[in-house]
N, C-alpha and C. Protein backbone atom coordinates (compact mmCIF):
# COMPACT_ATOMS: atom_id res chain seq x y z
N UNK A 1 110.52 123.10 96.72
CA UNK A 1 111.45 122.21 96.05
C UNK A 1 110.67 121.25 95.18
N UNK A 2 111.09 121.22 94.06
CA UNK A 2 110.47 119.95 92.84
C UNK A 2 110.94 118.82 93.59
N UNK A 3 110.23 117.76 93.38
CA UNK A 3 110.71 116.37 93.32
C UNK A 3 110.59 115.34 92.51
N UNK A 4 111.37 114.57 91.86
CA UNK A 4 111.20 113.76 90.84
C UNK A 4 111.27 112.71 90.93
N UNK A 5 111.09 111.80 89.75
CA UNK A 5 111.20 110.28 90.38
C UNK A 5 112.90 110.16 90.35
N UNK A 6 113.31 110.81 89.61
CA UNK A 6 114.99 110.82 89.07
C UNK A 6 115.66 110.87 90.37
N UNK A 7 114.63 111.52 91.36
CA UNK A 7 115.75 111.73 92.94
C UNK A 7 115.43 110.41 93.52
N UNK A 8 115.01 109.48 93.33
CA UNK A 8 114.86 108.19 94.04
C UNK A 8 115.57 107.47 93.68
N UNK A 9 116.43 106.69 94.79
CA UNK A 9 117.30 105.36 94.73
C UNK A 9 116.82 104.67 95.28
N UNK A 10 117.09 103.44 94.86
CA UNK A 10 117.28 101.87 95.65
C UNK A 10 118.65 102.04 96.74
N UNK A 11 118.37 101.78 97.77
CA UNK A 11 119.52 101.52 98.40
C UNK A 11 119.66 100.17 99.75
N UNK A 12 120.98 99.62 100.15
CA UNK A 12 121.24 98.85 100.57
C UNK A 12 121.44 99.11 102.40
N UNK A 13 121.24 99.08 103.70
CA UNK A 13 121.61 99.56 104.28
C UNK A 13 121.04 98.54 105.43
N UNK A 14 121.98 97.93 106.33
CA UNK A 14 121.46 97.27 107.62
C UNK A 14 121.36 95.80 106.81
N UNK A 15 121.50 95.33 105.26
CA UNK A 15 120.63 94.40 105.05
C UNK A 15 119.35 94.42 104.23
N UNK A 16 119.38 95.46 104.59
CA UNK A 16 117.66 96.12 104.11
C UNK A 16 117.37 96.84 102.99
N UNK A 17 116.89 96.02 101.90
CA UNK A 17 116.60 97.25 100.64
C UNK A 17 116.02 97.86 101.09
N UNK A 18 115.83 99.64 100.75
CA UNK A 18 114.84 100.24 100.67
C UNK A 18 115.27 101.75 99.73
N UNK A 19 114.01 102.65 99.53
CA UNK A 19 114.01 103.51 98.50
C UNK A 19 114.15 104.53 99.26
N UNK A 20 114.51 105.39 98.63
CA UNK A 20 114.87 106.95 99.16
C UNK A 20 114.84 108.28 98.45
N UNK A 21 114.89 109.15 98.84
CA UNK A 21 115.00 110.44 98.28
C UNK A 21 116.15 111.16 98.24
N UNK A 22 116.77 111.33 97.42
CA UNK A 22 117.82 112.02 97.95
C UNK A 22 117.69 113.53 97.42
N UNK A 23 117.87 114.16 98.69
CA UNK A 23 117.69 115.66 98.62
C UNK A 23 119.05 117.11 98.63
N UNK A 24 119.66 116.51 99.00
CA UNK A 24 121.16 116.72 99.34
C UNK A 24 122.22 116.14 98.80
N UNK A 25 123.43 116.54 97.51
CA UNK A 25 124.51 115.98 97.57
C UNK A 25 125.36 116.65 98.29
N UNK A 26 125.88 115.96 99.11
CA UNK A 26 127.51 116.64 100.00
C UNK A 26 128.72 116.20 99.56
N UNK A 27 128.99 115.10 98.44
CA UNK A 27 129.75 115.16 97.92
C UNK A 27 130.00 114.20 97.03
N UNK A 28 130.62 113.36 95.94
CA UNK A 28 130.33 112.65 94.79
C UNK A 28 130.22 111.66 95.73
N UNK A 29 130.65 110.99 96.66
CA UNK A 29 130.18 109.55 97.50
C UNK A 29 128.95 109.79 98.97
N UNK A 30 128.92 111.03 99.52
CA UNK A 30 128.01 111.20 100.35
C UNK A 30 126.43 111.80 99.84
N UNK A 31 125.56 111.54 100.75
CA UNK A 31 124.06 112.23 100.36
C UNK A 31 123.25 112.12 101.52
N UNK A 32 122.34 113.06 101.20
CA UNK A 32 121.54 112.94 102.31
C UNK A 32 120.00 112.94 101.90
N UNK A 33 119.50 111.78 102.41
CA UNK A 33 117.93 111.54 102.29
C UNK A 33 116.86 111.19 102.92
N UNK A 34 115.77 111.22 102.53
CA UNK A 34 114.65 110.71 102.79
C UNK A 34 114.15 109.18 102.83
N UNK A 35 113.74 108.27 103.45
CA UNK A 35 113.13 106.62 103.14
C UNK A 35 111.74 107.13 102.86
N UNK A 36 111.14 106.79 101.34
CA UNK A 36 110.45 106.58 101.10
C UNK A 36 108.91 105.81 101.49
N UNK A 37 107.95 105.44 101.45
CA UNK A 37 107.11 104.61 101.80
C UNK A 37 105.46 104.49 100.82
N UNK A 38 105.16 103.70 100.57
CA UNK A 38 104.12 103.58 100.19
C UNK A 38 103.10 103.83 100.12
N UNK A 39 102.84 103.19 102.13
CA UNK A 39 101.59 103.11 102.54
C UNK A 39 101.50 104.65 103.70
N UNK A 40 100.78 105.14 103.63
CA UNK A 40 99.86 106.25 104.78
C UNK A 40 100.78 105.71 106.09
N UNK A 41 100.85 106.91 106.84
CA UNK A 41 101.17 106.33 107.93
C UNK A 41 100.86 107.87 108.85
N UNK A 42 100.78 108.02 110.37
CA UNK A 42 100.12 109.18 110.69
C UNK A 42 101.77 110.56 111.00
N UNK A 43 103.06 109.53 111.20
CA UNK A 43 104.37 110.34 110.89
C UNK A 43 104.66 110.71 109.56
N UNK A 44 103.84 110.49 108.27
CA UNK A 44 105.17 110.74 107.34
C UNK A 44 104.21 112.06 106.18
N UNK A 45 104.43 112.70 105.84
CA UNK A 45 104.43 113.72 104.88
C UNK A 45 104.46 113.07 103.50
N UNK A 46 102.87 113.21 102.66
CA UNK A 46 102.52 112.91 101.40
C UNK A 46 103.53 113.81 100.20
N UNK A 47 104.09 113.09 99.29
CA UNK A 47 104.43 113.86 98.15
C UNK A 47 104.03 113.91 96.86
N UNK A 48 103.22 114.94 96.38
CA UNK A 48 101.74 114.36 95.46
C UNK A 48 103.11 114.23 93.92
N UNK A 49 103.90 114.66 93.82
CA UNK A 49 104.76 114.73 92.43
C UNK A 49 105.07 112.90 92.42
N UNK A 50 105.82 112.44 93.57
CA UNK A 50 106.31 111.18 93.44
C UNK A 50 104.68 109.94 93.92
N UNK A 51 103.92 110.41 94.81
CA UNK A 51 102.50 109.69 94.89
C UNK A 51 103.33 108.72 95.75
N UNK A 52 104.07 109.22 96.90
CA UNK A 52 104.79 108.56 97.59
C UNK A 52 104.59 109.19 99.35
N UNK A 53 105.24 108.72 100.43
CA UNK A 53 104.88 109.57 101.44
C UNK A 53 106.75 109.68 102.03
N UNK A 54 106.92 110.32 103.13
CA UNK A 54 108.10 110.58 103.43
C UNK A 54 108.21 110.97 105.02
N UNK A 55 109.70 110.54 105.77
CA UNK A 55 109.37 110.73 107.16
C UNK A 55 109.88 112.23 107.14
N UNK A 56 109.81 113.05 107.01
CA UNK A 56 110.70 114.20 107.38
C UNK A 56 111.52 115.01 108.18
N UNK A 57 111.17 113.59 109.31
CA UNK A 57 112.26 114.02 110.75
C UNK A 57 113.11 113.10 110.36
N UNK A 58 113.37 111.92 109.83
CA UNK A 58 114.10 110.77 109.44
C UNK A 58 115.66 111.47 108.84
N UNK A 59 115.72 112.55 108.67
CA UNK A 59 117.05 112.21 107.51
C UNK A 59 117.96 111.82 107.70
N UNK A 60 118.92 110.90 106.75
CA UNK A 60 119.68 110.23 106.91
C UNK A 60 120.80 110.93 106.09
N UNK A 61 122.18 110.44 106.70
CA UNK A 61 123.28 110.27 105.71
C UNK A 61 123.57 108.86 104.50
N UNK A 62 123.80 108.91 103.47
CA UNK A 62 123.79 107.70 102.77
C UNK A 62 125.13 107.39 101.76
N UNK A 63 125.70 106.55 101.55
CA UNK A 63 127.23 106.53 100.86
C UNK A 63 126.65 105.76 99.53
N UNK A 64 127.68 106.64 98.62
CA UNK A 64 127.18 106.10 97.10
C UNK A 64 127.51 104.06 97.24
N UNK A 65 128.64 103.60 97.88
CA UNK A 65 128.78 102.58 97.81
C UNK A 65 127.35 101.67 98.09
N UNK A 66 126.39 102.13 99.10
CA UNK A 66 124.92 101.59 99.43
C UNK A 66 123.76 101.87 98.20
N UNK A 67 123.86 102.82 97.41
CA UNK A 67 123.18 102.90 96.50
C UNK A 67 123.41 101.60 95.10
N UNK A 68 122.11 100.95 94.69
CA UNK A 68 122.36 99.83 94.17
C UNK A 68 121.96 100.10 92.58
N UNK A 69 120.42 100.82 92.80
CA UNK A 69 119.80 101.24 91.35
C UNK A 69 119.27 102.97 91.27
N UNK A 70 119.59 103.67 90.59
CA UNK A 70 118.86 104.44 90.46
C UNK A 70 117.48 105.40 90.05
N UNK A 71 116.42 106.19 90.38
CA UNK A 71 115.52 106.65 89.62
C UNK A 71 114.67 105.16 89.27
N UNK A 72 114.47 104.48 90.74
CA UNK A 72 113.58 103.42 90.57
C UNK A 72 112.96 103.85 92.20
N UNK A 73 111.70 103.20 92.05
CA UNK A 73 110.44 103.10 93.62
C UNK A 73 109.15 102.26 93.30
């Protein structure tokens, strides 16, 4: 699977900004993704296209209403 920066959102959730992947649409308001991360960590899976890392047991469901910006990280 390609990944782009275009699949990354900002999103809102708990309170908590954070960035994501979205890998999955299920439908014009549902998705399903990835939380992004920065820094190394010994759980998460490097993605050399985005120069980003990823949990890959993590996935989440996410509602367009939580999404704030798009194709930003």
């Amino acid at each position: 699977m390609d990944i782009y920066a275009q699949n990354i959102y900002e999103v809102i959730q708990n309170s908590i900004k954070k960035h994501i992947l979205i890998i999955y649409n299920i439908s014009a308001n549902h998705y399903v993704g990835l939380t992004i991360y920065a820094t190394e960590s010994k759980e998460l899976t490097y993605v050399k296209s985005i120069n980003r890392f990823v949990d890959i047991n993590n996935l989440q469901e996410y509602n367009k209403k939580n999404i704030k910006r798009v194709g930003v990280y």
